[in-house]
PDB file of N, CA and C in Angstrom:
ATOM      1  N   UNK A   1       0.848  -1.175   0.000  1.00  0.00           N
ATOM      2  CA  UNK A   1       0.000   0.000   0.000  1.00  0.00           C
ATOM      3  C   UNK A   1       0.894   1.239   0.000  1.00  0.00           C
ATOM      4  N   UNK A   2       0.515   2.199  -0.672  1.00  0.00           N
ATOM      5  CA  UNK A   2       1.301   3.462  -0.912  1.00  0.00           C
ATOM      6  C   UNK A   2       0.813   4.527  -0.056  1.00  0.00           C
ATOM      7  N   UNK A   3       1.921   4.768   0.812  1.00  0.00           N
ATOM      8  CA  UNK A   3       2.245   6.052   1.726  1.00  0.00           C
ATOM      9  C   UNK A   3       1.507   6.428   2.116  1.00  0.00           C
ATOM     10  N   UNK A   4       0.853   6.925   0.856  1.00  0.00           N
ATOM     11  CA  UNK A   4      -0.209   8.400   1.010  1.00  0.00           C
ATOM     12  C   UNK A   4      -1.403   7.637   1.256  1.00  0.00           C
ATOM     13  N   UNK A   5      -1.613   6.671   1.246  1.00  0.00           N
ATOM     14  CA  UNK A   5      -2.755   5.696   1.046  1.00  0.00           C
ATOM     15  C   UNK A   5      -2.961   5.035   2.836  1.00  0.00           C
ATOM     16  N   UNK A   6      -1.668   4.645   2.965  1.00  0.00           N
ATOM     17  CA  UNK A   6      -1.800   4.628   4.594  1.00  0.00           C
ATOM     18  C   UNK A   6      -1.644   5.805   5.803  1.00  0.00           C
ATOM     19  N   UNK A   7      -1.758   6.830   5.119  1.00  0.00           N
ATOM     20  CA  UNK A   7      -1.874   7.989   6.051  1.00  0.00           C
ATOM     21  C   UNK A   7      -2.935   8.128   6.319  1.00  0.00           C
ATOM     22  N   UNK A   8      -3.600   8.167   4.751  1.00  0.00           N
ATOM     23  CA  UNK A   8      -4.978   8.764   5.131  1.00  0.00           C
ATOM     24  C   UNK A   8      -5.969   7.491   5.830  1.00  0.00           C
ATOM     25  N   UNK A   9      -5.519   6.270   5.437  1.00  0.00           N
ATOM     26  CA  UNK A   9      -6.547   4.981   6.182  1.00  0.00           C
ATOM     27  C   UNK A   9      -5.747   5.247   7.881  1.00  0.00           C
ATOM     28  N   UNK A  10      -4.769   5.905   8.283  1.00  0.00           N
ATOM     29  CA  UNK A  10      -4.759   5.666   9.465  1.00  0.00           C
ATOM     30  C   UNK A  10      -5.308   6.925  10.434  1.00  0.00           C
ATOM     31  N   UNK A  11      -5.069   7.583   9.315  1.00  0.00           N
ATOM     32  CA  UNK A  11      -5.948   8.949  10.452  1.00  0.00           C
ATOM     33  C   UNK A  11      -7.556   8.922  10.696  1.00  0.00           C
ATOM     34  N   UNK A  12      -8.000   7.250  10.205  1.00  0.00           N
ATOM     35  CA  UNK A  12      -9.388   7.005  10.584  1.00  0.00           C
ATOM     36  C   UNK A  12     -10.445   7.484   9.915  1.00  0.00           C
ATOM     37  N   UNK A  13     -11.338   7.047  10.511  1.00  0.00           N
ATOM     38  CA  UNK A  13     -13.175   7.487   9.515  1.00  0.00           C
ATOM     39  C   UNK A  13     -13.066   8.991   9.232  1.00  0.00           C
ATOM     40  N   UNK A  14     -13.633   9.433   8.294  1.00  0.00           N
ATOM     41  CA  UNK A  14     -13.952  10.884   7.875  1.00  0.00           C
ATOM     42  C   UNK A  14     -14.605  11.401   9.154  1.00  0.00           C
ATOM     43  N   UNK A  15     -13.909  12.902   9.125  1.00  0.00           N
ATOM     44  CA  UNK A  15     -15.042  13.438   9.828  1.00  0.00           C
ATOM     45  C   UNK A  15     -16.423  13.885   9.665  1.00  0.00           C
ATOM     46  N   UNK A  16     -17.557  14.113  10.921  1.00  0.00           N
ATOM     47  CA  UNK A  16     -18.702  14.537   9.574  1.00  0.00           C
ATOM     48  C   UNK A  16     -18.608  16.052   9.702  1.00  0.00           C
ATOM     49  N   UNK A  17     -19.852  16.504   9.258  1.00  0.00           N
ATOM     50  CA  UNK A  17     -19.703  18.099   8.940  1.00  0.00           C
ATOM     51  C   UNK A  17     -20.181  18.764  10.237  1.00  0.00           C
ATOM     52  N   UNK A  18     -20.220  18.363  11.090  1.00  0.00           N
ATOM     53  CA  UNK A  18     -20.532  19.040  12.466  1.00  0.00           C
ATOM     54  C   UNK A  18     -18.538  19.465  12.917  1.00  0.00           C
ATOM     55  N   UNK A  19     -17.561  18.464  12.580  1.00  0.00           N
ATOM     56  CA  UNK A  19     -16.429  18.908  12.949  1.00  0.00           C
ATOM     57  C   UNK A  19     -15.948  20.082  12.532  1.00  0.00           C
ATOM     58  N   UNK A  20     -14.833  19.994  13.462  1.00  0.00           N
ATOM     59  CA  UNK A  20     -14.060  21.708  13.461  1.00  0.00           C
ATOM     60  C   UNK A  20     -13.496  21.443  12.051  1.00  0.00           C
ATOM     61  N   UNK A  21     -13.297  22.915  11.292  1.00  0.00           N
ATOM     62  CA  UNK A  21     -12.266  22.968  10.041  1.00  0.00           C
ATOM     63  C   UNK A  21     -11.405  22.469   9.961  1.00  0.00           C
ATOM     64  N   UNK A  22     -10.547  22.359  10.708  1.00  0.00           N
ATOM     65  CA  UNK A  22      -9.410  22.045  10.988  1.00  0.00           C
ATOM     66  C   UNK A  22      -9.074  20.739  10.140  1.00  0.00           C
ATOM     67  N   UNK A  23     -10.106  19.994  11.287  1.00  0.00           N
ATOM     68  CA  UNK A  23     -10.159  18.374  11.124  1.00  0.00           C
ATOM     69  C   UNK A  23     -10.561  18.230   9.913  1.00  0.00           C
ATOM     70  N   UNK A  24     -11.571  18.984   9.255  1.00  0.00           N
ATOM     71  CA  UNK A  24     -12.576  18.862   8.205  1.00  0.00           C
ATOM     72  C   UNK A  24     -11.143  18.625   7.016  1.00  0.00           C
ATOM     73  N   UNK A  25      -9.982  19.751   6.880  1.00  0.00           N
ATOM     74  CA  UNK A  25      -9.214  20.509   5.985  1.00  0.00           C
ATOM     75  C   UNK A  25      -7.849  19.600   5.838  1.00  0.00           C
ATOM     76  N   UNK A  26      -7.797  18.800   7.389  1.00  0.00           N
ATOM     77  CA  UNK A  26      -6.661  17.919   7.218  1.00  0.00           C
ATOM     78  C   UNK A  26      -7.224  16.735   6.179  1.00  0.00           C
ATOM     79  N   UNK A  27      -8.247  16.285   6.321  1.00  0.00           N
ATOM     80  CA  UNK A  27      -8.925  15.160   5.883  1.00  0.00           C
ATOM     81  C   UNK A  27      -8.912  15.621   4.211  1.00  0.00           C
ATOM     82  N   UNK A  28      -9.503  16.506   4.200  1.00  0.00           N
ATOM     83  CA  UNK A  28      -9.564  16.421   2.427  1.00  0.00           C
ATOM     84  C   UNK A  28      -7.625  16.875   2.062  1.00  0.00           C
ATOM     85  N   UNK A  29      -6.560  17.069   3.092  1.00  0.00           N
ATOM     86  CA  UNK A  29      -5.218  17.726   2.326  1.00  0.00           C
ATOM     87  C   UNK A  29      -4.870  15.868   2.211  1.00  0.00           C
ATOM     88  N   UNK A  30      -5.240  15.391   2.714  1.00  0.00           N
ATOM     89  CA  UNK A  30      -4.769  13.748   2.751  1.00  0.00           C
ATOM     90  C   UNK A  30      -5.495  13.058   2.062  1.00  0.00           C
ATOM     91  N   UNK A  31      -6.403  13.135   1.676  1.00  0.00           N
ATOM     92  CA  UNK A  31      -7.473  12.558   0.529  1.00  0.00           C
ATOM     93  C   UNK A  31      -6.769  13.157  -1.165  1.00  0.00           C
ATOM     94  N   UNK A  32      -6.897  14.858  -1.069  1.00  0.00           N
ATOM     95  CA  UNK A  32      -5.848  15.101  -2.388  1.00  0.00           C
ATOM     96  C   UNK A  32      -4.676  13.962  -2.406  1.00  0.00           C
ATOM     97  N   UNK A  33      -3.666  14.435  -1.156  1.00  0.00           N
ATOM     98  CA  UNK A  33      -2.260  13.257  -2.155  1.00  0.00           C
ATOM     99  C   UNK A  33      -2.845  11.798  -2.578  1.00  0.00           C
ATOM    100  N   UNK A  34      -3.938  11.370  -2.590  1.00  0.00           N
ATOM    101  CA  UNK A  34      -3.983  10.376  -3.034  1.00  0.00           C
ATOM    102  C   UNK A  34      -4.280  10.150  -4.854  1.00  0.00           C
ATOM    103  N   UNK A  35      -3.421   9.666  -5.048  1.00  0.00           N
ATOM    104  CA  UNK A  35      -3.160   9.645  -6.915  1.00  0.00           C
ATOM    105  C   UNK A  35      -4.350   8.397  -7.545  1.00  0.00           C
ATOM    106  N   UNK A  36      -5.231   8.810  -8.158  1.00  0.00           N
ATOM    107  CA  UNK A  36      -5.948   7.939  -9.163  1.00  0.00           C
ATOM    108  C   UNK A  36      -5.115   6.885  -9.938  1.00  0.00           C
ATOM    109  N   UNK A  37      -5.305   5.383 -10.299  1.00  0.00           N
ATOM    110  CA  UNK A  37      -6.020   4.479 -10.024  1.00  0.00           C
ATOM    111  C   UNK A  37      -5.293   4.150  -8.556  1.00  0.00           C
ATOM    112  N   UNK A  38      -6.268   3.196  -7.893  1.00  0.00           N
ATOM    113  CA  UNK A  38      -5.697   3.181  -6.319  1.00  0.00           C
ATOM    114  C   UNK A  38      -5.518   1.141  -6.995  1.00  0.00           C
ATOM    115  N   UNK A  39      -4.988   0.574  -6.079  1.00  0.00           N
ATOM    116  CA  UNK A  39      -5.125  -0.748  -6.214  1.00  0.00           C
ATOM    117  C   UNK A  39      -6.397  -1.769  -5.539  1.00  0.00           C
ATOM    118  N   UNK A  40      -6.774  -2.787  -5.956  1.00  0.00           N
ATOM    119  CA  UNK A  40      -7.879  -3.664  -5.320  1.00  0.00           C
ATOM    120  C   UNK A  40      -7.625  -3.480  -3.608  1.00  0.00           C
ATOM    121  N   UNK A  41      -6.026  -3.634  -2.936  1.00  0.00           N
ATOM    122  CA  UNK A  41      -5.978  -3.336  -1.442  1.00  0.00           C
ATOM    123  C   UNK A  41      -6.196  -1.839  -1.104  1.00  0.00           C
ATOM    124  N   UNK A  42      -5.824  -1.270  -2.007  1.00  0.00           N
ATOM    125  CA  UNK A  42      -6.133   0.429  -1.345  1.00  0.00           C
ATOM    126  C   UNK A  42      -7.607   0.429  -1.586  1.00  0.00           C
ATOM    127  N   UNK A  43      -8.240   0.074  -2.677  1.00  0.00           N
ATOM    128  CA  UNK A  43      -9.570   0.451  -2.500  1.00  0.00           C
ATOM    129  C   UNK A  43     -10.464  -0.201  -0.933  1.00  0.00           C
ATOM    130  N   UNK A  44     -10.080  -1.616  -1.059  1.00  0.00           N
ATOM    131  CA  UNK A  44     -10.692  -1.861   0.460  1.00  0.00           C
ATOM    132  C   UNK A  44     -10.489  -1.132   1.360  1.00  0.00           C
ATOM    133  N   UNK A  45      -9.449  -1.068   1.996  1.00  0.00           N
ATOM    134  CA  UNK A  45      -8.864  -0.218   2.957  1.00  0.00           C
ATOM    135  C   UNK A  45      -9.968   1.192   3.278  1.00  0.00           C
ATOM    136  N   UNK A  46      -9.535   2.085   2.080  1.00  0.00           N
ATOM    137  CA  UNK A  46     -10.220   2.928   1.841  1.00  0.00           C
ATOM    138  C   UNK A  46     -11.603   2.803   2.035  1.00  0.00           C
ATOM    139  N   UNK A  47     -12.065   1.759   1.623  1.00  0.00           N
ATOM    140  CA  UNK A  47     -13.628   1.641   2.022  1.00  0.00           C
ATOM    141  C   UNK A  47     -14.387   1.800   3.350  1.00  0.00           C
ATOM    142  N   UNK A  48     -13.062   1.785   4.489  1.00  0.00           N
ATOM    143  CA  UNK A  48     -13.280   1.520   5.680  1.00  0.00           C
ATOM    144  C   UNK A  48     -13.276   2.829   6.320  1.00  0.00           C
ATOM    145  N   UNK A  49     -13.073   3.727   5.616  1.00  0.00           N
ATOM    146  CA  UNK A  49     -12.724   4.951   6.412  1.00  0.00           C
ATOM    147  C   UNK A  49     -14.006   6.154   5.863  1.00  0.00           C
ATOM    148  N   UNK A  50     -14.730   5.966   5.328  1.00  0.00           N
ATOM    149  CA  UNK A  50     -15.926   6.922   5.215  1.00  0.00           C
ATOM    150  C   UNK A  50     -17.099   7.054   7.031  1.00  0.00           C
ATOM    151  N   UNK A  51     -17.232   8.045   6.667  1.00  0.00           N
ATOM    152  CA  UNK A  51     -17.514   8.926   7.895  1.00  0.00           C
ATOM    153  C   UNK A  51     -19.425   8.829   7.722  1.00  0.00           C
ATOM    154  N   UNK A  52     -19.972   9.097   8.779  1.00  0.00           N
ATOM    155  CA  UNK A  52     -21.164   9.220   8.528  1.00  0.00           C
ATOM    156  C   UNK A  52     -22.017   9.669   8.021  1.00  0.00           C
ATOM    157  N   UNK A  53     -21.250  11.134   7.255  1.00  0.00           N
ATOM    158  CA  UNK A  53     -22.573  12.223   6.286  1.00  0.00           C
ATOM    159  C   UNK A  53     -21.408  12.258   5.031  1.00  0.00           C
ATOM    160  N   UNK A  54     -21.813  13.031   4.319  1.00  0.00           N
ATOM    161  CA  UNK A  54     -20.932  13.395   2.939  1.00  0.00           C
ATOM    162  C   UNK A  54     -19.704  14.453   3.327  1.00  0.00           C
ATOM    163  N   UNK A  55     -19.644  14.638   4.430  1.00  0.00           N
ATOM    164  CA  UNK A  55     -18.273  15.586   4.670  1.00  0.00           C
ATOM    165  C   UNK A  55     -18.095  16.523   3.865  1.00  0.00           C
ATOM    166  N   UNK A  56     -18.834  17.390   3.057  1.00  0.00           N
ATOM    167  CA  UNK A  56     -19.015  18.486   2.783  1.00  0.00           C
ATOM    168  C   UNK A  56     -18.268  17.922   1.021  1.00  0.00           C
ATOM    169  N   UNK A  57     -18.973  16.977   0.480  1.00  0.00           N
ATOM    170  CA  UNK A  57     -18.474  16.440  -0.788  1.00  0.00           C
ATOM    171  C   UNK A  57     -17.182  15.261  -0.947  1.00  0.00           C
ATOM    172  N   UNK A  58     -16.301  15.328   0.094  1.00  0.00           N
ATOM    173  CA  UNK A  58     -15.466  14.546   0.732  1.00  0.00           C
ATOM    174  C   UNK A  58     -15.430  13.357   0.251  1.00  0.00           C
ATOM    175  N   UNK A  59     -16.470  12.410   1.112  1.00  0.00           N
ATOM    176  CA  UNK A  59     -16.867  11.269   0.674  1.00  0.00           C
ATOM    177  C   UNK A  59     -17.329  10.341  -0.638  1.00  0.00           C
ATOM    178  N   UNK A  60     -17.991  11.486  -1.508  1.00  0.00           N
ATOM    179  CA  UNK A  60     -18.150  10.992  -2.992  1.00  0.00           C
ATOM    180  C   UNK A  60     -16.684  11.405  -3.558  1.00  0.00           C
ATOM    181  N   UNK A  61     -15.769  12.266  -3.242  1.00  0.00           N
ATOM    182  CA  UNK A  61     -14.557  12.083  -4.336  1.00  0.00           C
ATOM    183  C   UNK A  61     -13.727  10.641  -3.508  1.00  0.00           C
ATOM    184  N   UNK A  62     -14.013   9.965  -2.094  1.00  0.00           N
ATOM    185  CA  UNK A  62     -13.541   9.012  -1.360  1.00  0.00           C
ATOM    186  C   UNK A  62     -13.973   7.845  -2.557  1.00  0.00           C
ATOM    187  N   UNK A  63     -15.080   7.957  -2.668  1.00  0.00           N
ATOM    188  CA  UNK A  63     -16.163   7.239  -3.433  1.00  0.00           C
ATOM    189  C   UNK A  63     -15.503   6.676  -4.623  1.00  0.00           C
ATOM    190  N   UNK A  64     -15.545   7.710  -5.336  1.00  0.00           N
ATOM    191  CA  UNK A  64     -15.219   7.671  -6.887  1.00  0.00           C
ATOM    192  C   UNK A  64     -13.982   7.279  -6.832  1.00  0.00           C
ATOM    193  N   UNK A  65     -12.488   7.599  -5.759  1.00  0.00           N
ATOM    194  CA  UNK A  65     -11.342   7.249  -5.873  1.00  0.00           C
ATOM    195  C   UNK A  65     -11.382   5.926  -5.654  1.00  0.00           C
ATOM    196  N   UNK A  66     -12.093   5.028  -5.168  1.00  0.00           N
ATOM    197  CA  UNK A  66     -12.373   3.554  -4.778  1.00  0.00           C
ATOM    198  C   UNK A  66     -12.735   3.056  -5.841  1.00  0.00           C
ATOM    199  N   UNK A  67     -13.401   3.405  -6.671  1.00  0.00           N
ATOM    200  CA  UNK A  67     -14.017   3.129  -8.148  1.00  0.00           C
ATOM    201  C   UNK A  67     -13.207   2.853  -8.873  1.00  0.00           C
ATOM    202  N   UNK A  68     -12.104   3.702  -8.530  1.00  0.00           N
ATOM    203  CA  UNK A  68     -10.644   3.539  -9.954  1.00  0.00           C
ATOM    204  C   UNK A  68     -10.141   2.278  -9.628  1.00  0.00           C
ATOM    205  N   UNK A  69     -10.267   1.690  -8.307  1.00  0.00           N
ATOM    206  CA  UNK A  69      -9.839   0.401  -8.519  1.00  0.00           C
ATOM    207  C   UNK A  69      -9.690  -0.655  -9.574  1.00  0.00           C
ATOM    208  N   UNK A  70      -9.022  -1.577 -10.210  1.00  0.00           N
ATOM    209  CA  UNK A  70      -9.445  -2.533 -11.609  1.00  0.00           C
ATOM    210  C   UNK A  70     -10.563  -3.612 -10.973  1.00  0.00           C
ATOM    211  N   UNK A  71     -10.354  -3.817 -10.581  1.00  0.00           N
ATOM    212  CA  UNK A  71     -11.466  -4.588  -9.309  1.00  0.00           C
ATOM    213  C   UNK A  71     -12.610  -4.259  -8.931  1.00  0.00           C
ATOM    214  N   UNK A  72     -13.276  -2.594  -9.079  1.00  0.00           N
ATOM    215  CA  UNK A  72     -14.115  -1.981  -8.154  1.00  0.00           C
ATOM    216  C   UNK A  72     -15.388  -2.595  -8.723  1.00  0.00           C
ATOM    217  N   UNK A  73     -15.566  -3.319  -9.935  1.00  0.00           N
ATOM    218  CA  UNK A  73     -16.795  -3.382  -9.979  1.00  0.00           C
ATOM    219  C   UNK A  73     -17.199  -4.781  -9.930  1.00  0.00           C
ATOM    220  N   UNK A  74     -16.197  -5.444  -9.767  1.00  0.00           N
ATOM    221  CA  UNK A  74     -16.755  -6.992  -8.995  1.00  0.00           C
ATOM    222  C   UNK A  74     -16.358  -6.972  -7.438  1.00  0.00           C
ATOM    223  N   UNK A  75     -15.718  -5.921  -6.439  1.00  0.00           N
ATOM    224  CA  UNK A  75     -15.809  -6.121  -5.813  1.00  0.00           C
ATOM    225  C   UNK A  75     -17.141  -6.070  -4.805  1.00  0.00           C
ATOM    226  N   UNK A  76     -16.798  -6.903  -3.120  1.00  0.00           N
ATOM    227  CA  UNK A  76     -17.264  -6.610  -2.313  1.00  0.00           C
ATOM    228  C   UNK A  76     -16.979  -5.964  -1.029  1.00  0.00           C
ATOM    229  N   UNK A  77     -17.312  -4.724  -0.773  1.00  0.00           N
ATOM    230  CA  UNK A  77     -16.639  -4.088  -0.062  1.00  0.00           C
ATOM    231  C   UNK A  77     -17.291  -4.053   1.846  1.00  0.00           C
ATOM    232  N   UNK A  78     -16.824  -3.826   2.712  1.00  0.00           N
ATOM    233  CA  UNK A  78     -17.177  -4.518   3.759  1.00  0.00           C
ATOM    234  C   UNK A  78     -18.193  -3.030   4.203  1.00  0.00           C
ATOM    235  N   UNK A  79     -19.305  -4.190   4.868  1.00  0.00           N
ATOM    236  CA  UNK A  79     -20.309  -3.143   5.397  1.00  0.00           C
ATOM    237  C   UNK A  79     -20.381  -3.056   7.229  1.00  0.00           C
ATOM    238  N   UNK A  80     -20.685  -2.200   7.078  1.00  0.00           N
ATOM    239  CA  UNK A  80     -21.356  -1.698   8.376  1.00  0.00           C
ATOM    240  C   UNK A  80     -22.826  -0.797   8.331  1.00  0.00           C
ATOM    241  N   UNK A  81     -23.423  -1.395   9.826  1.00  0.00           N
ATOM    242  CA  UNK A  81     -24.601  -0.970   9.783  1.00  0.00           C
ATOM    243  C   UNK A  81     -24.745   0.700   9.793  1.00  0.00           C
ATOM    244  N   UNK A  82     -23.792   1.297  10.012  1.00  0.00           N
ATOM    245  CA  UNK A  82     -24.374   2.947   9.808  1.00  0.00           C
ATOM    246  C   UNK A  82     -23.573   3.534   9.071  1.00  0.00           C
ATOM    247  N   UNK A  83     -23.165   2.700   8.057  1.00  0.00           N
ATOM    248  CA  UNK A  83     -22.474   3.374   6.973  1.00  0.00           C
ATOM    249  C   UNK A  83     -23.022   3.001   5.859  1.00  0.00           C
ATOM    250  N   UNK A  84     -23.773   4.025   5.242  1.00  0.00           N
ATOM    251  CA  UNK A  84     -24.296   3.854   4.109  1.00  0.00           C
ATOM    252  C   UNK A  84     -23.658   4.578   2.652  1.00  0.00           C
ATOM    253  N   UNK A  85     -22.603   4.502   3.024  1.00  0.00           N
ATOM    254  CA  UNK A  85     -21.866   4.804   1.880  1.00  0.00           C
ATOM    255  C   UNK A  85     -20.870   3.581   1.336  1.00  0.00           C
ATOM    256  N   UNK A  86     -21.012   2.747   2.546  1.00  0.00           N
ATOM    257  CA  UNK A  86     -19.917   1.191   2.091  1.00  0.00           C
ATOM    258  C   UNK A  86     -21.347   0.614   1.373  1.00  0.00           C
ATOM    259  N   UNK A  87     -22.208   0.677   1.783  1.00  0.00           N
ATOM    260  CA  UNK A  87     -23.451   0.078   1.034  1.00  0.00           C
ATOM    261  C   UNK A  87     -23.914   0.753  -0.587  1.00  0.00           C
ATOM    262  N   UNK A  88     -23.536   2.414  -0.360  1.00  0.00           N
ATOM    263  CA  UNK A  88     -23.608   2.399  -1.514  1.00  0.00           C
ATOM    264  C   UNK A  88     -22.974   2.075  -2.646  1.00  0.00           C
ATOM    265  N   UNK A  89     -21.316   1.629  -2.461  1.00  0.00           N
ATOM    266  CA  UNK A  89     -20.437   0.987  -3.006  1.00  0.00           C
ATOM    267  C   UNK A  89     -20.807  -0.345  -3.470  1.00  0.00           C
ATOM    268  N   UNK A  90     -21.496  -1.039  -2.314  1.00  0.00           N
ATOM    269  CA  UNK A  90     -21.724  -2.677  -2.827  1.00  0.00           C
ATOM    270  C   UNK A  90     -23.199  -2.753  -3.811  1.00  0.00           C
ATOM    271  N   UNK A  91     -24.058  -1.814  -3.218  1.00  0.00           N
ATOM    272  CA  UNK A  91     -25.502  -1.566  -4.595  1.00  0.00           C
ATOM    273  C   UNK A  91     -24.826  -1.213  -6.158  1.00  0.00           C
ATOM    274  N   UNK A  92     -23.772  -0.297  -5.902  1.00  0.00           N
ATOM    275  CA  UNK A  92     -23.621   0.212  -7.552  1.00  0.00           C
ATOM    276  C   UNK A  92     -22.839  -1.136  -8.510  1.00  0.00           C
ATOM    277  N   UNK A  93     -21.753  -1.796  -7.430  1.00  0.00           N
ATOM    278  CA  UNK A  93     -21.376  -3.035  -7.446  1.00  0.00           C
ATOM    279  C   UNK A  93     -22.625  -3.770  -8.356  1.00  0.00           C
ATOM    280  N   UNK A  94     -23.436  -4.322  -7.512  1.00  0.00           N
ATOM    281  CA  UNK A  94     -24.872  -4.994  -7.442  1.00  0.00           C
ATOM    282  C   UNK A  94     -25.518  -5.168  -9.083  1.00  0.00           C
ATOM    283  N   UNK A  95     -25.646  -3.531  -9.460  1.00  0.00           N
ATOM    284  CA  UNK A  95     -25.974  -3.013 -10.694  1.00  0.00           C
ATOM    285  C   UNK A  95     -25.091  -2.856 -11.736  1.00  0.00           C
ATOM    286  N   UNK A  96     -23.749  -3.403 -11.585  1.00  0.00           N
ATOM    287  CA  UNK A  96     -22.819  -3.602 -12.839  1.00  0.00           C
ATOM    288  C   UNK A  96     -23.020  -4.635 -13.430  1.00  0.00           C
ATOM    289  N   UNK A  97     -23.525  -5.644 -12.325  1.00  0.00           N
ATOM    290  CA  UNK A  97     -23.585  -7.453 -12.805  1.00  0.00           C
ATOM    291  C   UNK A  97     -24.486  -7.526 -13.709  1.00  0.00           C
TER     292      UNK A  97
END
């Protein structure tokens, strides 16, 4: 996994939009270094770290960078019950087949 790829999976779930700027501003400067196509392991990874609301657009460019995976559209990506953005990953999944 590349660098920039484990920075941003280790600084944890997105924040949502109730957080301070701060937090909000680190999250998307660590989401930029991440370079399009990601690999089948970065995209999982990545899957794990979406936050509970759209983070002020955040989360759909999280989204779409998971997509570039070569993999993204047979994968299955791991869910949780109050994340409905790993779910929306595995529906669009769903609708490629």
């Amino acid at each position: 996994m590349r660098p920039e790829v484990r920075d941003l999976v280790d600084a944890g779930s997105f924040p949502d939009e109730d957080a301070n700027e701060e937090s909000i501003e680190r999250t998307q400067l660590l989401l930029e270094r991440v370079a399009a196509p990601v690999t089948d392991e970065e995209a999982q990874a990545l899957a794990t770290i979406f936050g509970p609301d759209n983070c002020y657009g955040l989360s759909w460019t999280l989204l779409h960078l998971v997509e570039t995976a070569p993999g993204a559209h047979t994968a299955h990506y791991p869910t949780h019950p109050k994340n409905l953005w790993r779910d929306l990953l595995n529906n669009r999944v769903a609708t490629e087949k």
